[in-house]
Protein backbone atom coordinates (compact mmCIF):
# COMPACT_ATOMS: atom_id res chain seq x y z
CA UNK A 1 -13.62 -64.10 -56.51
CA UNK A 2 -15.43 -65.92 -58.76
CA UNK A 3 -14.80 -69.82 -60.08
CA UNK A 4 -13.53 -68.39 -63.64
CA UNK A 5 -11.40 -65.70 -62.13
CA UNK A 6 -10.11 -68.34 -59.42
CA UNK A 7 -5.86 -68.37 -59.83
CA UNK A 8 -4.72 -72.06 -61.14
CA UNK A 9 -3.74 -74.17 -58.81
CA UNK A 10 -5.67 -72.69 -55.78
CA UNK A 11 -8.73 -74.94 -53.79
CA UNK A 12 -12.03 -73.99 -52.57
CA UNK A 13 -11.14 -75.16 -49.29
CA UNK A 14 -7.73 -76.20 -47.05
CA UNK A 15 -6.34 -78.99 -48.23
CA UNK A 16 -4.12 -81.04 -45.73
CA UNK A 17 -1.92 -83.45 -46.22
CA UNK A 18 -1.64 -86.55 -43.92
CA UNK A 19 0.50 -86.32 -40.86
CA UNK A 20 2.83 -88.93 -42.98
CA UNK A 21 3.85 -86.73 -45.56
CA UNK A 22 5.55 -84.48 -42.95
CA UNK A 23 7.31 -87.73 -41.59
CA UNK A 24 8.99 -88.52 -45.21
CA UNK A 25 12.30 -88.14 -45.41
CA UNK A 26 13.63 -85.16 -48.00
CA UNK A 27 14.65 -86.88 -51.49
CA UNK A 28 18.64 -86.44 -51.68
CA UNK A 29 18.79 -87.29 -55.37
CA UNK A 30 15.90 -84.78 -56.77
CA UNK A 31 17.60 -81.92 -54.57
CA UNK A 32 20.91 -82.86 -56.03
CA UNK A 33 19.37 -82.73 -59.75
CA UNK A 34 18.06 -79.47 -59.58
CA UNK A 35 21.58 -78.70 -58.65
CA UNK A 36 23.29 -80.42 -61.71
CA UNK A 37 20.29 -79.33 -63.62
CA UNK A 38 21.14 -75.47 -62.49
CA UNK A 39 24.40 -75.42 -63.54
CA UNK A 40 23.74 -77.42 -66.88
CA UNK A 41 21.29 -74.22 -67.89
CA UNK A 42 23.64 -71.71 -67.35
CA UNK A 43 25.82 -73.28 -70.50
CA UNK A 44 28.27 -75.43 -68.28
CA UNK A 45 29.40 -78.82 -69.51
CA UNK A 46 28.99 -80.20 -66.51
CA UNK A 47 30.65 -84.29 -66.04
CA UNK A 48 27.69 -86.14 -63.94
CA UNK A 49 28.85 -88.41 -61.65
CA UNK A 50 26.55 -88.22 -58.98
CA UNK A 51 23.40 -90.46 -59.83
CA UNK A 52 23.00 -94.10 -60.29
CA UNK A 53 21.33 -94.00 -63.76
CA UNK A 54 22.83 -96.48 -66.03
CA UNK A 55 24.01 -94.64 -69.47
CA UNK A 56 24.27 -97.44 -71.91
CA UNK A 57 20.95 -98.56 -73.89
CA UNK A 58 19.06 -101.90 -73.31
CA UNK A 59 20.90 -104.85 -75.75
CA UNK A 60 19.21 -104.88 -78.52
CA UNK A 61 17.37 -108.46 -78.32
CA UNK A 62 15.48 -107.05 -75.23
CA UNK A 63 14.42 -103.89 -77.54
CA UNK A 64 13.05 -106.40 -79.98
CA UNK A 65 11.12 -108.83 -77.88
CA UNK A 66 9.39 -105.48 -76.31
CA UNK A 67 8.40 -104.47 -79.52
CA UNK A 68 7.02 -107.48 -81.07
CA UNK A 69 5.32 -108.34 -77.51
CA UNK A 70 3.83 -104.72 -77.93
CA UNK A 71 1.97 -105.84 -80.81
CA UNK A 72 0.11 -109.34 -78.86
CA UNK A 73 -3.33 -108.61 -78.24
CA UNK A 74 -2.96 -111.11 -75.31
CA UNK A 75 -0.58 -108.37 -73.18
CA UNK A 76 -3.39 -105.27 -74.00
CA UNK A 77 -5.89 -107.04 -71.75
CA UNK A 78 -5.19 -106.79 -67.70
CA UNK A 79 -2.04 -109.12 -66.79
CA UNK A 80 -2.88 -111.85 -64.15
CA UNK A 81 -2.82 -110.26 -60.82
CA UNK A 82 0.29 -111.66 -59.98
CA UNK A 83 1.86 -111.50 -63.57
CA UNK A 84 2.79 -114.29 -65.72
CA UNK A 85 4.24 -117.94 -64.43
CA UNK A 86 6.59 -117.52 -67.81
CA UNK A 87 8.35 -114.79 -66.08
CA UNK A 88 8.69 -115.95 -62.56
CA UNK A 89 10.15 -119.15 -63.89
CA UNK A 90 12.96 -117.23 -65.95
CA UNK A 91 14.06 -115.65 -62.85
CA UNK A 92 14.33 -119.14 -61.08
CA UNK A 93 15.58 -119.99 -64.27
CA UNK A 94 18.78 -117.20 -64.05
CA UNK A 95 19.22 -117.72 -59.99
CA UNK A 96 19.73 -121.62 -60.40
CA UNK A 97 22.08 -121.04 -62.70
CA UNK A 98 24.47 -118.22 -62.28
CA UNK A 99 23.91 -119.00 -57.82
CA UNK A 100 23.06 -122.71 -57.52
CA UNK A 101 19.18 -121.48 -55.91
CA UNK A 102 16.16 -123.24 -56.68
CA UNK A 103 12.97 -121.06 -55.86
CA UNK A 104 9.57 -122.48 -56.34
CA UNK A 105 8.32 -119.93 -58.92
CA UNK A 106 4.77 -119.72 -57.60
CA UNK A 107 5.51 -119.90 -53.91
CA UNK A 108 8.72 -117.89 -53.37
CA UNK A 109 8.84 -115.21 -56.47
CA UNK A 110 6.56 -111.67 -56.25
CA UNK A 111 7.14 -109.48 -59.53
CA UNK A 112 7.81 -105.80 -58.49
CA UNK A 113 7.01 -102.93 -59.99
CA UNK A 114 10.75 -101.99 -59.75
CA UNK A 115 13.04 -102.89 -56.63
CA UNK A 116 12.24 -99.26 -54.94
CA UNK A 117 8.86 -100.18 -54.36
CA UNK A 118 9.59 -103.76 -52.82
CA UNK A 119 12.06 -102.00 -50.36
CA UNK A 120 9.49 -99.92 -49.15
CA UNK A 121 6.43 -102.31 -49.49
CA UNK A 122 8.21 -104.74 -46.78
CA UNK A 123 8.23 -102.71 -44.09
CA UNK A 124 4.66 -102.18 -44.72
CA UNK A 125 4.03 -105.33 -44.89
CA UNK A 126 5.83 -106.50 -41.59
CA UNK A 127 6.18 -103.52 -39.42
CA UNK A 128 3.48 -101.64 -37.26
CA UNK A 129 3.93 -97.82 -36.19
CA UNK A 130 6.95 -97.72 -33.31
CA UNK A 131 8.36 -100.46 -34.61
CA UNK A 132 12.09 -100.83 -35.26
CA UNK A 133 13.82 -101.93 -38.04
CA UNK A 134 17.55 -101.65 -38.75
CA UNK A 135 19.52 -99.99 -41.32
CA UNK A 136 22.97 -99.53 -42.85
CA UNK A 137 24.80 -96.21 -42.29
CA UNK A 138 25.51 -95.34 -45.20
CA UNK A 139 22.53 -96.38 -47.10
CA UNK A 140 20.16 -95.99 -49.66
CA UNK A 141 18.05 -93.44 -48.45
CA UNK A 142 14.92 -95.55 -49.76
CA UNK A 143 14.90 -97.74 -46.51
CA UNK A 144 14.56 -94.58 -44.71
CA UNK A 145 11.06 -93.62 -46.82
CA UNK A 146 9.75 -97.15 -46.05
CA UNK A 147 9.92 -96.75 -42.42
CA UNK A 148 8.67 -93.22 -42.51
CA UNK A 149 5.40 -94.28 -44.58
CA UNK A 150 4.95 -97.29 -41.75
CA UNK A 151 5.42 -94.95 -38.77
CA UNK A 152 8.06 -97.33 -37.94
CA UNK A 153 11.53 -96.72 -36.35
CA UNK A 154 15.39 -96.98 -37.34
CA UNK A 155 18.51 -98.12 -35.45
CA UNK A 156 20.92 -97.67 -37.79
CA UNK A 157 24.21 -99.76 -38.15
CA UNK A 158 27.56 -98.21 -39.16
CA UNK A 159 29.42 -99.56 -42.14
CA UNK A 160 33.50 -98.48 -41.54
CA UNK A 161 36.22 -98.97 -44.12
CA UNK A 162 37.84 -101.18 -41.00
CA UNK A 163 35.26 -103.80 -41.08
CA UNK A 164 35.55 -103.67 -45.09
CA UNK A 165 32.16 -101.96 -44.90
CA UNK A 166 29.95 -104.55 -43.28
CA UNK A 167 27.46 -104.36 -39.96
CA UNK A 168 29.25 -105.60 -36.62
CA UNK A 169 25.91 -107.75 -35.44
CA UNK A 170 28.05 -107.61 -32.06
CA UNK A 171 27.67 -103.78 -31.99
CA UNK A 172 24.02 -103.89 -31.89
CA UNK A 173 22.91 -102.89 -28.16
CA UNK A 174 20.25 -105.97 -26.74
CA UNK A 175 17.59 -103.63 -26.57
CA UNK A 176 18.13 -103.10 -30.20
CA UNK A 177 18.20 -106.90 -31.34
CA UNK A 178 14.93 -107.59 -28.94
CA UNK A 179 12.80 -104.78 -30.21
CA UNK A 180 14.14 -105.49 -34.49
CA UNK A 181 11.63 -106.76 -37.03
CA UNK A 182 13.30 -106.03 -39.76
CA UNK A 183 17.03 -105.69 -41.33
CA UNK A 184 18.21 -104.50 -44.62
CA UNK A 185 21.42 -105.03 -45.86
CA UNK A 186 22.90 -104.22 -49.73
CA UNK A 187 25.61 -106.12 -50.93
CA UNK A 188 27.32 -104.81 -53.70
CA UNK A 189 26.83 -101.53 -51.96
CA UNK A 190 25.52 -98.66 -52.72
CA UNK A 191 27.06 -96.43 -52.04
CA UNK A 192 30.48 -98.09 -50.82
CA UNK A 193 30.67 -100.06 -53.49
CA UNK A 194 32.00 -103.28 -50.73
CA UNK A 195 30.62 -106.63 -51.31
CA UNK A 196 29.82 -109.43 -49.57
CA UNK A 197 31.24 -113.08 -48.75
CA UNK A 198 29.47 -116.05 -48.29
CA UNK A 199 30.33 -116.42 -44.54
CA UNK A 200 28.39 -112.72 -43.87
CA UNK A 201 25.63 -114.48 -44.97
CA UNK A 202 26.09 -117.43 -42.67
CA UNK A 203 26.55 -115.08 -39.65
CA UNK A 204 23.68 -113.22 -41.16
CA UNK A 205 21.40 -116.12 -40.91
CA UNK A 206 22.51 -116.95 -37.28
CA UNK A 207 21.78 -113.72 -36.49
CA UNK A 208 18.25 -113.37 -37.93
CA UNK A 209 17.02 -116.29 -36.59
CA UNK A 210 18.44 -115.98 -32.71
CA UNK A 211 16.77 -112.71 -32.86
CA UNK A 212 13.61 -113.19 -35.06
CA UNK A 213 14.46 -110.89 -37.68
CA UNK A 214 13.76 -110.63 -41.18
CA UNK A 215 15.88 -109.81 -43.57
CA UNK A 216 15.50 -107.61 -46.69
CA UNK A 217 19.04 -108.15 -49.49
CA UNK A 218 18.52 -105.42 -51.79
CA UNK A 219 21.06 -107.80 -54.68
CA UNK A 220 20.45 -104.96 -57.19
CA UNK A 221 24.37 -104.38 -58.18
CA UNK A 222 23.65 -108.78 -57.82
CA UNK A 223 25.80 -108.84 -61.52
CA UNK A 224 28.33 -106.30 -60.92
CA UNK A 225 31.86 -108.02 -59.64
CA UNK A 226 35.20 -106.76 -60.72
CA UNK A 227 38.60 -108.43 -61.16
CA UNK A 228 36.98 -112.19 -62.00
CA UNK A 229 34.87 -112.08 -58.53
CA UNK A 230 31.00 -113.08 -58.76
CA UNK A 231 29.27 -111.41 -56.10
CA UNK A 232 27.47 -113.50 -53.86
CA UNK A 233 23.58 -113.60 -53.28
CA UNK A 234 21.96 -113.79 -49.77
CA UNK A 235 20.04 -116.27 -50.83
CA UNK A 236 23.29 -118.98 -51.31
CA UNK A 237 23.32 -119.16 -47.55
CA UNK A 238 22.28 -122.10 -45.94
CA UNK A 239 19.10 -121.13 -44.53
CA UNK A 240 18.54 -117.51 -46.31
CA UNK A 241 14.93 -118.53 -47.29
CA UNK A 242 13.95 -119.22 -43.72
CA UNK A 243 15.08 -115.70 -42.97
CA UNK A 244 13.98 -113.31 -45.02
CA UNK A 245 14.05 -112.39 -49.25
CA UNK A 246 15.78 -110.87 -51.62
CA UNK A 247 15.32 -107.90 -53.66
CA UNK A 248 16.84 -108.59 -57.49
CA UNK A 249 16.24 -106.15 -60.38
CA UNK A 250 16.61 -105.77 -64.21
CA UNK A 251 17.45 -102.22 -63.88
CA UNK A 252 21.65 -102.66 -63.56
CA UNK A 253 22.30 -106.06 -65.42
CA UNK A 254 19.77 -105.61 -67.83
CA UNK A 255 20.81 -101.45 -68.39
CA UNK A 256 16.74 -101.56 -67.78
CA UNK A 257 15.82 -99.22 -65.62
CA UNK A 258 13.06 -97.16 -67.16
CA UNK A 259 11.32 -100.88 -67.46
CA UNK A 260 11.06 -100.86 -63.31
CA UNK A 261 10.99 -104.91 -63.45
CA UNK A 262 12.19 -106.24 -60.45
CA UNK A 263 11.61 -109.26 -57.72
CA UNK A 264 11.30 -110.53 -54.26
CA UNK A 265 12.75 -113.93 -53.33
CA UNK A 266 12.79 -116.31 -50.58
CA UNK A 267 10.32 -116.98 -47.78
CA UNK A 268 6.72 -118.31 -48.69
CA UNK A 269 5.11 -116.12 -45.74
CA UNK A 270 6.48 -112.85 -47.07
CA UNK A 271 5.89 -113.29 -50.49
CA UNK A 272 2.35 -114.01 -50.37
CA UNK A 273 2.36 -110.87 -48.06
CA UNK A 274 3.79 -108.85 -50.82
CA UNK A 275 1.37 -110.48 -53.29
CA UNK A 276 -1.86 -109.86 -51.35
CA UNK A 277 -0.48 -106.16 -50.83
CA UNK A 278 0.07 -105.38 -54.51
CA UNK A 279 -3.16 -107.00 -55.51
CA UNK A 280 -4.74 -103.90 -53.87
CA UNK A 281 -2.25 -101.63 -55.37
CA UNK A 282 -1.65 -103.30 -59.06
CA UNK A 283 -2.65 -105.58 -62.02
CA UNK A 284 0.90 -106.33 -62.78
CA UNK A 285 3.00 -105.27 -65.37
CA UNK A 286 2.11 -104.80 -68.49
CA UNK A 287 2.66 -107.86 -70.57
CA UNK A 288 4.80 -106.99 -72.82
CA UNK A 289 7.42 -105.73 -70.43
CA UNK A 290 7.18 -109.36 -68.98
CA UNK A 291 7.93 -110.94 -71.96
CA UNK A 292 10.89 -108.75 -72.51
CA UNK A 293 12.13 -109.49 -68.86
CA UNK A 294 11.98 -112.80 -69.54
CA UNK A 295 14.10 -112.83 -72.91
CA UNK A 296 16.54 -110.76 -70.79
CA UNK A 297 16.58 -113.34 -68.33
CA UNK A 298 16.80 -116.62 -70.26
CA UNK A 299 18.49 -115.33 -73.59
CA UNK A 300 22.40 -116.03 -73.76
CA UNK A 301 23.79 -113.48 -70.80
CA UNK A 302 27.08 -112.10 -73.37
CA UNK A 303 25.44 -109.07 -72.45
CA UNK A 304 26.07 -109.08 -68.65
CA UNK A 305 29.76 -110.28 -69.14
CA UNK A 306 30.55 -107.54 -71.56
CA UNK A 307 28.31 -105.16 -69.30
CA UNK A 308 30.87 -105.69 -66.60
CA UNK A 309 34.23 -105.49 -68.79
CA UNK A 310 32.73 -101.87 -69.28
CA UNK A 311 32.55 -101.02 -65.73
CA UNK A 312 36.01 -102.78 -64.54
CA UNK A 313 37.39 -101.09 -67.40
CA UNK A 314 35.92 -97.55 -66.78
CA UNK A 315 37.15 -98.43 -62.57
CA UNK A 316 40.70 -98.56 -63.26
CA UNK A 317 40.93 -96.07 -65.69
CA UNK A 318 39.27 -93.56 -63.07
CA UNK A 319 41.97 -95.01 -60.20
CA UNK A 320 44.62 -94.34 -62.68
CA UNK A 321 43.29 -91.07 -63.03
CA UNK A 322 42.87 -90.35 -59.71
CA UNK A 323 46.58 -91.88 -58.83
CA UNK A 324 47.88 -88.87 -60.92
CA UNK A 325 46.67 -86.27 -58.76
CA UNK A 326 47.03 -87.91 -55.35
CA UNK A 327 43.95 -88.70 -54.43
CA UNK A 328 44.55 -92.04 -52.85
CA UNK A 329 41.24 -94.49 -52.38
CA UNK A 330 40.00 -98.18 -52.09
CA UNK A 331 39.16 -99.54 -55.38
CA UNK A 332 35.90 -100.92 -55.71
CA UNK A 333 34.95 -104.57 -55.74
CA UNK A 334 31.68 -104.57 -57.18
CA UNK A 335 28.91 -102.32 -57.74
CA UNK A 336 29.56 -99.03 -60.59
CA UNK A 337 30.17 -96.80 -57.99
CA UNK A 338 32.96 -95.96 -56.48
CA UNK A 339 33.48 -94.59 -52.65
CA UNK A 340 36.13 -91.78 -52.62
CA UNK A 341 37.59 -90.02 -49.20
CA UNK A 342 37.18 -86.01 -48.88
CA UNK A 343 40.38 -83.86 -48.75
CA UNK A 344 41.23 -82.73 -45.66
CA UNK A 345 39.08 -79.90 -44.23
CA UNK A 346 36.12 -80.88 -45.88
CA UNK A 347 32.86 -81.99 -45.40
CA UNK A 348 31.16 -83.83 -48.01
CA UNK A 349 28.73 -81.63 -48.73
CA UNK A 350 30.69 -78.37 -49.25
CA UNK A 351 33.25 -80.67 -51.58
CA UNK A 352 31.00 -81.76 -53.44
CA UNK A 353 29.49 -78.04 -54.07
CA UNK A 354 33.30 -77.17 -54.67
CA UNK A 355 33.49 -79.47 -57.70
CA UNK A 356 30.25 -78.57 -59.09
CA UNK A 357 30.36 -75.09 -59.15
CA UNK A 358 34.55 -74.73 -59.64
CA UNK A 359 35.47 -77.91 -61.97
CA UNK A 360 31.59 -78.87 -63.45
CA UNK A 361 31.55 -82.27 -62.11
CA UNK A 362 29.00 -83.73 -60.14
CA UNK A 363 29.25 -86.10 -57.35
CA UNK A 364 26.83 -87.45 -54.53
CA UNK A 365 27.89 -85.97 -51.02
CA UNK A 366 28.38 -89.12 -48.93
CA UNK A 367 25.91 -87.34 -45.61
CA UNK A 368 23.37 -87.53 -48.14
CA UNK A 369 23.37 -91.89 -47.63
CA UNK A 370 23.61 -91.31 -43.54
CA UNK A 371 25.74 -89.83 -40.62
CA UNK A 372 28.55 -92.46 -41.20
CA UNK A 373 28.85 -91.23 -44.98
CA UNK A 374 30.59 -88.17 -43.88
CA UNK A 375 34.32 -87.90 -45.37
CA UNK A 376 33.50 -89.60 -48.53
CA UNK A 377 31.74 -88.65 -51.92
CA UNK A 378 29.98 -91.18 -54.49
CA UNK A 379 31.45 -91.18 -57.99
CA UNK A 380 29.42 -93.20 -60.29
CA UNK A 381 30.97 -95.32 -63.86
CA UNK A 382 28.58 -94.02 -65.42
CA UNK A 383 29.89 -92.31 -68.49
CA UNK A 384 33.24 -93.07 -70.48
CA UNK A 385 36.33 -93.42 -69.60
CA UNK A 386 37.51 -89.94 -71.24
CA UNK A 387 35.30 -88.23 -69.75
CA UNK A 388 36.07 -89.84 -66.32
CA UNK A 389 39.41 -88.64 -67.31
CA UNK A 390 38.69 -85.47 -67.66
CA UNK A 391 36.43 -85.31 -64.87
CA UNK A 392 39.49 -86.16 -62.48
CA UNK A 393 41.86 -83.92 -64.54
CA UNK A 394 39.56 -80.86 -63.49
CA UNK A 395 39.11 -81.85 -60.05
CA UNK A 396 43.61 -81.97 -60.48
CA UNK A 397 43.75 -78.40 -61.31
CA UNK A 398 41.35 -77.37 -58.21
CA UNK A 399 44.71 -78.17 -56.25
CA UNK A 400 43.09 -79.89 -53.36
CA UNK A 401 45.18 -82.60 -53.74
């Protein structure tokens, strides 16, 4: 055949992919898409509640920084490797004052492009093929890609309702704790929705340090607290810095998450490790996204406070909902998710199908976050509170209830 006549798409020779790309785990939230997606072309008004996308636009002062930083010859020229000290002191700026932490901006702040890729850039950076690193059950499936691109291993740690969704360090086997680099934890959870108290963090510590193991706080729900409660950050724990970092984003306060600005806090060691890592990988962000981070950051935070009357508001109007047809769960505490128990005589997965196909609501199938997900589906604040409403009022006429 010749070149010309070749079919698109096809190579002169084998191409084969690298023995890691077999190894990655498969992406739960693109399968589930194409799902939603499916049903959506078809004509269905389908209710999504199943993805973590916020639905509200960026405030408005953010939008107009971006635009006039757009515009600054200064940001059209490569950003220093490490991006801007202006930006990496607003974010010290916002954790000494909403958690009482001072971080050295130059020393113990890496900008990320996005917290995905800093959860899966750490355990590149600290773990070598066969080694372990452990993760919550349920989680975000993320932590699982991470070790799969480092050929390293998981010993996964259960989160149950009876230990209001935290790790039992006391459950871990010895052999587990000896051969652990690595820890994540994610507090507000996703996809629980359980948060955190100071004295976790304590134990936490303890923990990390007896054992030698870092620890990776994924804080991106950080601003999300219902019912007058500020969640707590890792990072307020005496110690936490000696430990390990944390992972805070713009994506959920900020309603940013197309901007994929993001950072790693804490120990020196591991952010310079980060650093030198992205400095083969990245010039930074552009510029002018910085300087819209850093209005975000620094400018009066109304925003966040209203953000979160939104979310509490949208909760309890789903749990009245959901009181109407029986379906009896744990309200949330922080996070905009919330964690709902399957009927009886279902697994998540087929449930889930259930309501997409029969009522036209979406939800995320709790085995999709782990083993210990099972029973439970992930509902998502994410659009108003009518049509959260309604959502719940189809699920009501399924009778499963």
């Amino acid at each position: 055949m010749s070149q010309q006549n070749r079919p698109q798409g096809d190579s002169l020779f084998p191409i084969q992919a690298a023995d890691v790309m077999d190894k990655l785990p498969k992406q739960f939230f693109a399968s589930l898409v194409q799902s939603v997606n499916r049903e959506i072309s078809q004509g269905h008004d389908v209710i999504n509640l199943g993805q973590g996308n916020p639905d509200r636009p960026t405030p408005e002062h953010i939008v107009r920084a971006a635009q006039q930083a757009v515009a600054n010859p200064q940001y059209h020229k490569y950003s220093p490797f490490q991006g801007y000290s202006f930006l990496k002191e607003a974010v010290c700026q916002r954790y000494r004052e909403d958690y009482g932490v001072t971080l050295d901006p130059e020393k113990e702040v890496a900008i990320l492009f996005g917290g995905k890729t800093g959860l899966v850039q750490i355990v590149q950076i600290l773990l070598n093929p066969g080694d372990l690193c452990l993760v919550p059950d349920p989680g975000y499936p993320d932590y699982w890609s991470g070790a799969a691109l480092a050929g390293a291993e998981m010993s996964f740690m259960p989160l149950r309702e009876d230990n209001a969704y935290l790790p039992d360090y006391g459950a871990i086997s010895p052999l587990d704790r000896k051969r652990a680099k690595l820890m994540f934890l994610n507090y507000p959870n996703n996809p629980t929705s359980a948060t955190a108290p100071l004295s976790f963090y304590e134990d936490t510590v303890r923990f990390a340090a007896e054992n030698q193991i870092v620890v990776a706080s994924d804080f991106a729900y950080g601003a999300i607290g219902f019912d007058g409660q500020k969640p707590v950050s890792f990072l307020q724990a005496e110690g936490a810095k000696e430990v390990g970092v944390e992972y805070y984003t713009l994506s959920k306060t900020y309603n940013m998450a197309g901007w994929r600005v993001a950072f790693a806090l804490g120990n020196e060691k591991i952010i310079s490790l980060i650093n030198l890592l992205q400095d083969h990988i990245y010039v930074s962000l552009f510029g002018g996204i910085q300087e819209a981070a850093k209005v975000a950051l620094t400018a009066p935070q109304d925003n966040v406070a209203e953000l979160v009357a939104v979310y509490q508001s949208r909760r309890d109007a789903l749990f009245d909902a959901l009181a109407q047809i029986g379906w009896e769960a744990r309200k949330p505490s922080g996070s905009f998710f919330s964690w709902l128990p399957v009927p009886s005589g279902w697994d998540s997965a087929s449930f889930a199908r259930k309501l997409l196909t029969e009522a036209k609501v979406a939800v995320a199938p709790g085995i999709g976050f782990g083993q210990h997900g099972e029973g439970y589906v992930r509902v998502g604040l994410l659009s108003s509170e009518d049509r959260l409403r309604e959502a719940v009022q189809r699920i009501g006429k399924l009778g499963m209830f």
